[in-house]
C-alpha atoms as a PDB file:
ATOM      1  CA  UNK A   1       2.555  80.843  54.508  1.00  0.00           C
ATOM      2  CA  UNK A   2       6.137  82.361  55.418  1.00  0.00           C
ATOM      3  CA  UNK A   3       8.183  83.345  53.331  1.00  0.00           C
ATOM      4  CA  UNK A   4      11.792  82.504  52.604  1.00  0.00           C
ATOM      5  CA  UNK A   5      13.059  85.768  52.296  1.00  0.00           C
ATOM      6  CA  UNK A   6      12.000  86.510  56.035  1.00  0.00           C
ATOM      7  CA  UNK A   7      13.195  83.947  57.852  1.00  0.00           C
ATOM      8  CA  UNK A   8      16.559  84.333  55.771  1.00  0.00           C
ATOM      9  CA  UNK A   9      16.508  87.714  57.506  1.00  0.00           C
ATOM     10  CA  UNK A  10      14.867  86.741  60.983  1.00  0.00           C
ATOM     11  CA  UNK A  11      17.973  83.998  61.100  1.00  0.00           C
ATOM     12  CA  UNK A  12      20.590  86.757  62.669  1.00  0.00           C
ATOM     13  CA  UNK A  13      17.737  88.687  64.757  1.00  0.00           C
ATOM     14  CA  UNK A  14      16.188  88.556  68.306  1.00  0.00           C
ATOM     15  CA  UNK A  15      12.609  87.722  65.961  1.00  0.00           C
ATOM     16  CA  UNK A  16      14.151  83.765  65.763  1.00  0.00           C
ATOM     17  CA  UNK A  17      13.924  83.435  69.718  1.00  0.00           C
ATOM     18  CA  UNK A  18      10.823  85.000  69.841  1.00  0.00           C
ATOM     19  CA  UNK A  19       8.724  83.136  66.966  1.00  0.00           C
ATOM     20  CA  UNK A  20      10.662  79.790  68.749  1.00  0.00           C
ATOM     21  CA  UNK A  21       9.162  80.981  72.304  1.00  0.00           C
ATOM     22  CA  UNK A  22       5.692  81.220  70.931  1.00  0.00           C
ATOM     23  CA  UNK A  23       5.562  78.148  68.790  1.00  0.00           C
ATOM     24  CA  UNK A  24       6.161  76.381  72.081  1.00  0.00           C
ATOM     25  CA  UNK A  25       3.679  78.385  73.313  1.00  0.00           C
ATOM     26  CA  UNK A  26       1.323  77.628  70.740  1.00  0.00           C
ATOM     27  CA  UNK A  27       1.539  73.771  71.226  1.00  0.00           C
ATOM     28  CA  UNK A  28       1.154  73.646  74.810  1.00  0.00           C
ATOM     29  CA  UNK A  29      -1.742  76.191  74.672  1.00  0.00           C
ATOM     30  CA  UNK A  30      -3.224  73.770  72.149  1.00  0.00           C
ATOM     31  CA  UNK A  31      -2.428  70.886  74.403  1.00  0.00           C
ATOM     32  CA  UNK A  32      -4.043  72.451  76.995  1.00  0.00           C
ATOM     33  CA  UNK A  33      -7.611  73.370  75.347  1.00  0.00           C
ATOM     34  CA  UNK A  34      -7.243  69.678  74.459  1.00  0.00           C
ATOM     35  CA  UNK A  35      -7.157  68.326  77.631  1.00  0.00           C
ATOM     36  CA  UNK A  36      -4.060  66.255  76.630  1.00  0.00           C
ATOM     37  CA  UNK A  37      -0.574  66.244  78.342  1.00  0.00           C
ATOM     38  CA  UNK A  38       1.975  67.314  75.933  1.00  0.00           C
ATOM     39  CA  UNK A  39       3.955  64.356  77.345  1.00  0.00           C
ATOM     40  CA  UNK A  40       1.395  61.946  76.386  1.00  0.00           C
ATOM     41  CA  UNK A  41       1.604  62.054  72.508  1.00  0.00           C
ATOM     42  CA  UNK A  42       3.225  59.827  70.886  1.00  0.00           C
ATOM     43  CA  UNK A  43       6.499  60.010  68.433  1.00  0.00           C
ATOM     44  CA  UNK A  44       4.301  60.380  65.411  1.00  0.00           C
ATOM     45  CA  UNK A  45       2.169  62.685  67.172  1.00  0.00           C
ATOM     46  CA  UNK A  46       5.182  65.409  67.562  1.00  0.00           C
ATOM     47  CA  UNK A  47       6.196  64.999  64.532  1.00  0.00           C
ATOM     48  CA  UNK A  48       2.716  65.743  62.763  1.00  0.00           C
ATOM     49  CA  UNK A  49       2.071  68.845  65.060  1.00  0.00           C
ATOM     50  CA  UNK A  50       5.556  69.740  64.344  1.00  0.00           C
ATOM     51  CA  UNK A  51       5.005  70.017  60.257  1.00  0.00           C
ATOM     52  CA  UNK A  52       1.636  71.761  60.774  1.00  0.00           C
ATOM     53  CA  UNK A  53       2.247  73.867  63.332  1.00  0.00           C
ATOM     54  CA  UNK A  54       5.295  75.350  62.214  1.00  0.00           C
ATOM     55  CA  UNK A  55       3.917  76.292  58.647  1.00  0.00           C
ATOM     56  CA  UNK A  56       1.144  78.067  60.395  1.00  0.00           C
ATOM     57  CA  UNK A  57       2.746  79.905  63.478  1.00  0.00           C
ATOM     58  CA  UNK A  58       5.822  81.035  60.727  1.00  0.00           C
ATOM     59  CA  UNK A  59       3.130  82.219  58.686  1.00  0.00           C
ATOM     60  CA  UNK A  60       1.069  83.845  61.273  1.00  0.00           C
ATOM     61  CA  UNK A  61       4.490  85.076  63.042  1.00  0.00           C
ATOM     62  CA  UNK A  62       5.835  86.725  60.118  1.00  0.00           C
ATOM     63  CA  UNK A  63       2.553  88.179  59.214  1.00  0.00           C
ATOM     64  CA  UNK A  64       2.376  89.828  62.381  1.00  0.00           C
ATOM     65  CA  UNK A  65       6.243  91.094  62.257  1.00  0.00           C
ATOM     66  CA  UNK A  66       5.122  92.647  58.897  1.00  0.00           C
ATOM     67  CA  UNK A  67       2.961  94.521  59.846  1.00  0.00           C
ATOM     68  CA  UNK A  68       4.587  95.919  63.439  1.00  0.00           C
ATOM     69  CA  UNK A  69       7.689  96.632  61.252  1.00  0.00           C
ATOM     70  CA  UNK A  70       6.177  98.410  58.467  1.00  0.00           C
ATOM     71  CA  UNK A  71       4.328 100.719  61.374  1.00  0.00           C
ATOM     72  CA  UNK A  72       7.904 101.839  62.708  1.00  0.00           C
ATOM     73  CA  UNK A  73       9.147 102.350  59.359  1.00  0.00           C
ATOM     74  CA  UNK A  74       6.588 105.002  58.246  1.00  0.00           C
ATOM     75  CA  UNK A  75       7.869 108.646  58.300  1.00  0.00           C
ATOM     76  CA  UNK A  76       6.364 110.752  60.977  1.00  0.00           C
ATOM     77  CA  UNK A  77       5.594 113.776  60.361  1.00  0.00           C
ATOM     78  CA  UNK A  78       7.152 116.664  63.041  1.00  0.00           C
ATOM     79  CA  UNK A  79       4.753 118.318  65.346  1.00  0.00           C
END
């Protein structure tokens, strides 16, 4: 699940736009594999897909971010 602290951070960075970009990604991907127009849900539909789905792509998003980041961050050693 993400983490407070993260998106506090992602607020004021170029990772906002891009977990945003994906998450609309995700549903119509998921829309897709369903076989449903994304157009064809109804108001409560959104809204339920919107509560999941965003507590699951944050999660998975920041997971992911994590880990690339910590990767850059490690010292390299000269060759």
């Amino acid at each position: 699940m993400p983490t407070k602290e993260f998106w506090e951070l992602a607020m004021y960075t170029p990772l906002l736009s891009l977990s945003c970009v994906g998450y609309i990604c995700l549903i119509s991907a998921l829309a897709h594999l369903l076989g449903v127009s994304v157009t064809a849900f109804t108001w409560w539909h959104h809204v339920l897909l919107a509560c999941a789905l965003s507590e699951v792509w944050s999660g998975i998003f920041e997971l992911g971010c994590r880990r690339v980041l910590r990767r850059l961050g490690r010292p390299r050693l000269p060759a």
